[in-house]
Protein backbone atom coordinates (compact mmCIF):
# COMPACT_ATOMS: atom_id res chain seq x y z
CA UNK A 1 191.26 -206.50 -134.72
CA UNK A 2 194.83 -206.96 -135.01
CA UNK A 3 197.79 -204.39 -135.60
CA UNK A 4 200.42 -204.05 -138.73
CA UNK A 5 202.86 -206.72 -137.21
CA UNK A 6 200.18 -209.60 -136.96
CA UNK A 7 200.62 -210.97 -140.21
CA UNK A 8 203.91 -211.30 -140.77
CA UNK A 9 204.66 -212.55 -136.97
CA UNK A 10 201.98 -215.56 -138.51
CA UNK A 11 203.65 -215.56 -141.67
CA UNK A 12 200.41 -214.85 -143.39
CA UNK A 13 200.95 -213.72 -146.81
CA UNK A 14 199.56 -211.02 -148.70
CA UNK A 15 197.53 -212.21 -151.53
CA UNK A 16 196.66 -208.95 -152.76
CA UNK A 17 196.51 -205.17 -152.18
CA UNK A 18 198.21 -204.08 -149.27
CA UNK A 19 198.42 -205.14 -144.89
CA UNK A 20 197.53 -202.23 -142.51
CA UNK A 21 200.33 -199.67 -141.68
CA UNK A 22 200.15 -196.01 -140.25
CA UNK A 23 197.51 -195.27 -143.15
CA UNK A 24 194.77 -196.82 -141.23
CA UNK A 25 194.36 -194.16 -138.04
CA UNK A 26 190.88 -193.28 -136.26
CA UNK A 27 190.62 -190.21 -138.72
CA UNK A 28 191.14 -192.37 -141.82
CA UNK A 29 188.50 -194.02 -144.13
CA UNK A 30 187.10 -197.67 -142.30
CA UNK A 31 189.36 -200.08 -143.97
CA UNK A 32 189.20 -203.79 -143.88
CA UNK A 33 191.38 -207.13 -144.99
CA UNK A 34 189.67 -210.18 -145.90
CA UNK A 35 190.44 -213.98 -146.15
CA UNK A 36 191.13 -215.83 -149.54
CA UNK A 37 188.03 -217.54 -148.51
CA UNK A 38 185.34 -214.61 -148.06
CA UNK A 39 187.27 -213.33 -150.85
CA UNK A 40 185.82 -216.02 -153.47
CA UNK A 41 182.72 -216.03 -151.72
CA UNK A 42 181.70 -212.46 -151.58
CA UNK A 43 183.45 -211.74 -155.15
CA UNK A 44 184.08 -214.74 -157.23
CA UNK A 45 185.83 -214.13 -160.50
CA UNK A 46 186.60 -210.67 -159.14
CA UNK A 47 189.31 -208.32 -157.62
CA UNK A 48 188.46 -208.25 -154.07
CA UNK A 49 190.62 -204.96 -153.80
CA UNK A 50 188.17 -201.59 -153.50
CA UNK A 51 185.06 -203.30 -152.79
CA UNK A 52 182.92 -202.49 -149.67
CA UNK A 53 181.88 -205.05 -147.06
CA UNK A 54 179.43 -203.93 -144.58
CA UNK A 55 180.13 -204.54 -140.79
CA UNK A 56 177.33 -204.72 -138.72
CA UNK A 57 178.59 -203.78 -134.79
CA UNK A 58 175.39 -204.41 -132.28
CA UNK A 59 176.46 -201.15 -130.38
CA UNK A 60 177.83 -198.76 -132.48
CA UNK A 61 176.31 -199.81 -135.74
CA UNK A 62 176.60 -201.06 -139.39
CA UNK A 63 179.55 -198.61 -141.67
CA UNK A 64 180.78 -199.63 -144.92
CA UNK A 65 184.51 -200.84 -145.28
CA UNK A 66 186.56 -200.37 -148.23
CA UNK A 67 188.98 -203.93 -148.51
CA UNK A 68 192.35 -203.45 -148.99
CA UNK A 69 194.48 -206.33 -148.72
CA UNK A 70 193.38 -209.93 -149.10
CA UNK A 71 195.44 -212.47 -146.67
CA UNK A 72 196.27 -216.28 -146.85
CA UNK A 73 193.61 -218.40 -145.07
CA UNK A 74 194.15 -220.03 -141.53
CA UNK A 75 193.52 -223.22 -140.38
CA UNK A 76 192.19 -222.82 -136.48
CA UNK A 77 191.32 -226.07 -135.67
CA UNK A 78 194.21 -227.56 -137.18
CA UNK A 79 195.39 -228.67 -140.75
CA UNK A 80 192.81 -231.06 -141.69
CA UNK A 81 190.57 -228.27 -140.85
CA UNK A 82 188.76 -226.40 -143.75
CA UNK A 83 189.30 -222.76 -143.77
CA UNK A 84 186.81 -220.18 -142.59
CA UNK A 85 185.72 -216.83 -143.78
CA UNK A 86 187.88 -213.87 -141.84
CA UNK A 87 187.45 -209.99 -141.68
CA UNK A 88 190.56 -208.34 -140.11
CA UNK A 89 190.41 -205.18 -138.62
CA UNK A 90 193.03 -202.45 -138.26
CA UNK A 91 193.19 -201.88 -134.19
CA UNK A 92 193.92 -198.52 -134.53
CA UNK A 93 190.13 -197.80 -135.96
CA UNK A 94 188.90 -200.45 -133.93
CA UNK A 95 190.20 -200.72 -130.60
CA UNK A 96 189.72 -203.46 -127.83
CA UNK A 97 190.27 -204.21 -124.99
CA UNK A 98 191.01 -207.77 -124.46
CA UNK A 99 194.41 -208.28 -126.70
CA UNK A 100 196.72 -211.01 -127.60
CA UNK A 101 200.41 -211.13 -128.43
CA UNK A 102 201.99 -213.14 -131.24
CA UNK A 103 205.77 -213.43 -131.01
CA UNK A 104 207.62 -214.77 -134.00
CA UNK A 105 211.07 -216.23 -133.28
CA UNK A 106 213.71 -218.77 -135.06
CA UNK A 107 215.05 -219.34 -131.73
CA UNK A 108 214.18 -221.34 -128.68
CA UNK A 109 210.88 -218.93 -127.41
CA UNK A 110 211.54 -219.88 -123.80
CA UNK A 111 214.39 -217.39 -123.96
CA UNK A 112 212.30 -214.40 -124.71
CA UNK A 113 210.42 -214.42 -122.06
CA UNK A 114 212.51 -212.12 -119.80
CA UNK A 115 212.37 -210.11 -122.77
CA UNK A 116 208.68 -210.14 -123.12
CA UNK A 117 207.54 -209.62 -119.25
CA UNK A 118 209.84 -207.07 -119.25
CA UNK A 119 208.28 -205.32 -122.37
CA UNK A 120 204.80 -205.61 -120.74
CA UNK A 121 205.70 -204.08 -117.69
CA UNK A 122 206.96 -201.39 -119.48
CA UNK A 123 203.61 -200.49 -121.13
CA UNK A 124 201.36 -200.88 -118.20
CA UNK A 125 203.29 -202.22 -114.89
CA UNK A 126 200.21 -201.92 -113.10
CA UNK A 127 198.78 -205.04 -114.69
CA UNK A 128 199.51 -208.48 -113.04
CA UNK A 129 199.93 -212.10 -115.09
CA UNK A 130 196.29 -212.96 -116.74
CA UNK A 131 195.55 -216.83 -115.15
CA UNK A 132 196.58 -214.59 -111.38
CA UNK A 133 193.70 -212.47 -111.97
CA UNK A 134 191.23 -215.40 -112.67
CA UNK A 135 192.69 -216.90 -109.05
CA UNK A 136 192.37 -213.54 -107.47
CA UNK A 137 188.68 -212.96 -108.83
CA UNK A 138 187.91 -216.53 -107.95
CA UNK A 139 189.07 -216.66 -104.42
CA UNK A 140 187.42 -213.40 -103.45
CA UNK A 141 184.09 -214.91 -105.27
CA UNK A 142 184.49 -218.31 -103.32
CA UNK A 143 184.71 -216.34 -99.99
CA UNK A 144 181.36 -214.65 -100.81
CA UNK A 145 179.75 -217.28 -101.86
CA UNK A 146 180.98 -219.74 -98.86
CA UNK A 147 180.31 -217.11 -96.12
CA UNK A 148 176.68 -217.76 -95.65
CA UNK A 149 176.89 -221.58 -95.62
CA UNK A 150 179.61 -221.01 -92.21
CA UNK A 151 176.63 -222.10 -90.30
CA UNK A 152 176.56 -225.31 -92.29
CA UNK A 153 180.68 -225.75 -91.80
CA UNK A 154 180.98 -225.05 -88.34
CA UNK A 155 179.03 -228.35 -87.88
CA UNK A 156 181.29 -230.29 -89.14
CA UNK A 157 184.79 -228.95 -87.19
CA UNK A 158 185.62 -229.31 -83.94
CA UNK A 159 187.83 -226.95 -82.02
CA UNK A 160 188.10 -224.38 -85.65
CA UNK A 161 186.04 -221.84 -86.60
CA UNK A 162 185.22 -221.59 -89.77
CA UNK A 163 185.52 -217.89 -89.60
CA UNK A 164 188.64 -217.90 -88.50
CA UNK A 165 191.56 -215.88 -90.17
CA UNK A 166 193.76 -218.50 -89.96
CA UNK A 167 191.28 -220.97 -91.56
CA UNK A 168 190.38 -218.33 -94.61
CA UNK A 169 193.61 -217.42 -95.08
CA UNK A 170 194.82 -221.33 -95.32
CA UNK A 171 192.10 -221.99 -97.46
CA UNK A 172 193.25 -219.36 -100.14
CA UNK A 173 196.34 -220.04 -99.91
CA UNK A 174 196.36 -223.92 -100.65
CA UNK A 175 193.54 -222.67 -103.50
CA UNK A 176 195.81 -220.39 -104.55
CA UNK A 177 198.78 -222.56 -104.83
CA UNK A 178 196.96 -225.22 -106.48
CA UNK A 179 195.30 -222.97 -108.97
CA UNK A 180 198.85 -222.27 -110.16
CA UNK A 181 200.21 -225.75 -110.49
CA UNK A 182 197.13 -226.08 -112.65
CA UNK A 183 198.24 -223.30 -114.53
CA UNK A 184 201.79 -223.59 -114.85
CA UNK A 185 202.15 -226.99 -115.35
CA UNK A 186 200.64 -227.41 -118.37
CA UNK A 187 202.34 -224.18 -119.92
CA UNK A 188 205.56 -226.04 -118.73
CA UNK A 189 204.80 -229.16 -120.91
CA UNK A 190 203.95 -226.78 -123.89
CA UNK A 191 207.46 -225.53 -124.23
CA UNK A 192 208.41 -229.26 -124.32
CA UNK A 193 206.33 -230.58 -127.03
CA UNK A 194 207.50 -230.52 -131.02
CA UNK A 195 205.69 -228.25 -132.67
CA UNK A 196 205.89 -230.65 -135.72
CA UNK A 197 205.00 -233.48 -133.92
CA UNK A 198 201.96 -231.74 -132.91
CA UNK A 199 200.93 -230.75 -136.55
CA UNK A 200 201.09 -233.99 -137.60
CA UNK A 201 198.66 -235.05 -135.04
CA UNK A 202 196.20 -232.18 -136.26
């Protein structure tokens, strides 16, 4: 599911027909793009453009899609990888929830992010960074699941209880901070590697 701007933030080009724009709304006829790939496959010889590919959706069913556009293939394991068949569609008609942004810039991308956590906050400033809810969830799961082995713990301390809320709250806290090192540091050394150097490698 991806919106109008995902293409060209990619730099995916339009083979034929046409990308998604304002056309494709909830009350509009299901629309879908297609890969060069599934493209030949599903239609060899032929126009891709006004044929109907079935989408089967476990819980709300199989519809018909007309195909509007076909799009340059990607490469998601890399160049040496072969292409594989894609279906794109519009996220207008098909919403979800999990979603992903692409930024395209010719600059260095390390100064847009001001720019882009600003942006996000805009749309929904309720919602905190991503990897901080994975250390949030996991520290409140790792204090369920450690409370009923406190028996077990208390064994091996002398002169701390295990229970105690300067011993939980340490132990988050040192979690917590370590969690994001883990996270951050690697993000870090992204932003330092050659993007060209890395496509080489595949």
């Amino acid at each position: 599911m991806v919106t109008p701007g995902y293409f060209p933030a990619l730099n995916l080009k339009i083979g034929a027909g046409r990308p998604f724009d304002t056309r494709d709304h909830p009350d509009a006829p299901r629309v879908v793009m297609v890969s060069e790939t599934l493209a030949n496959r599903l239609w060899p010889g032929q126009s891709a453009i006004g044929q109907h590919l079935v989408v089967d959706y476990s819980t709300v069913g199989m519809y018909p899609y007309e195909v509007v556009g076909v799009v340059g293939d990607i490469r998601f394991r890399g160049p040496r990888s072969e292409p594989r068949p894609e279906i794109y569609l519009p996220h207008a008609q098909r919403s979800y929830l999990i979603r992903h942004v692409a930024i395209r810039t010719d600059e260095d991308p390390r100064a847009l992010i001001p720019a882009v956590r600003a942006a996000l906050r805009d749309i929904d400033p309720q919602k905190p960074a991503y990897g901080l809810r994975l250390l949030g969830g996991g520290a409140l799961l790792g204090l369920l699941a450690a409370w009923p082995l406190t028996g077990v713990v208390a064994s091996l301390l002398y002169g701390v209880q295990p229970t105690g809320p300067i011993t939980v709250v340490s132990v988050v806290a040192v979690r917590f901070m370590v969690g994001s090192i883990a996270m951050c540091l690697p993000s870090w050394r992204a932003t330092k590697a050659d993007p060209v150097a890395v496509l080489r490698r595949g």
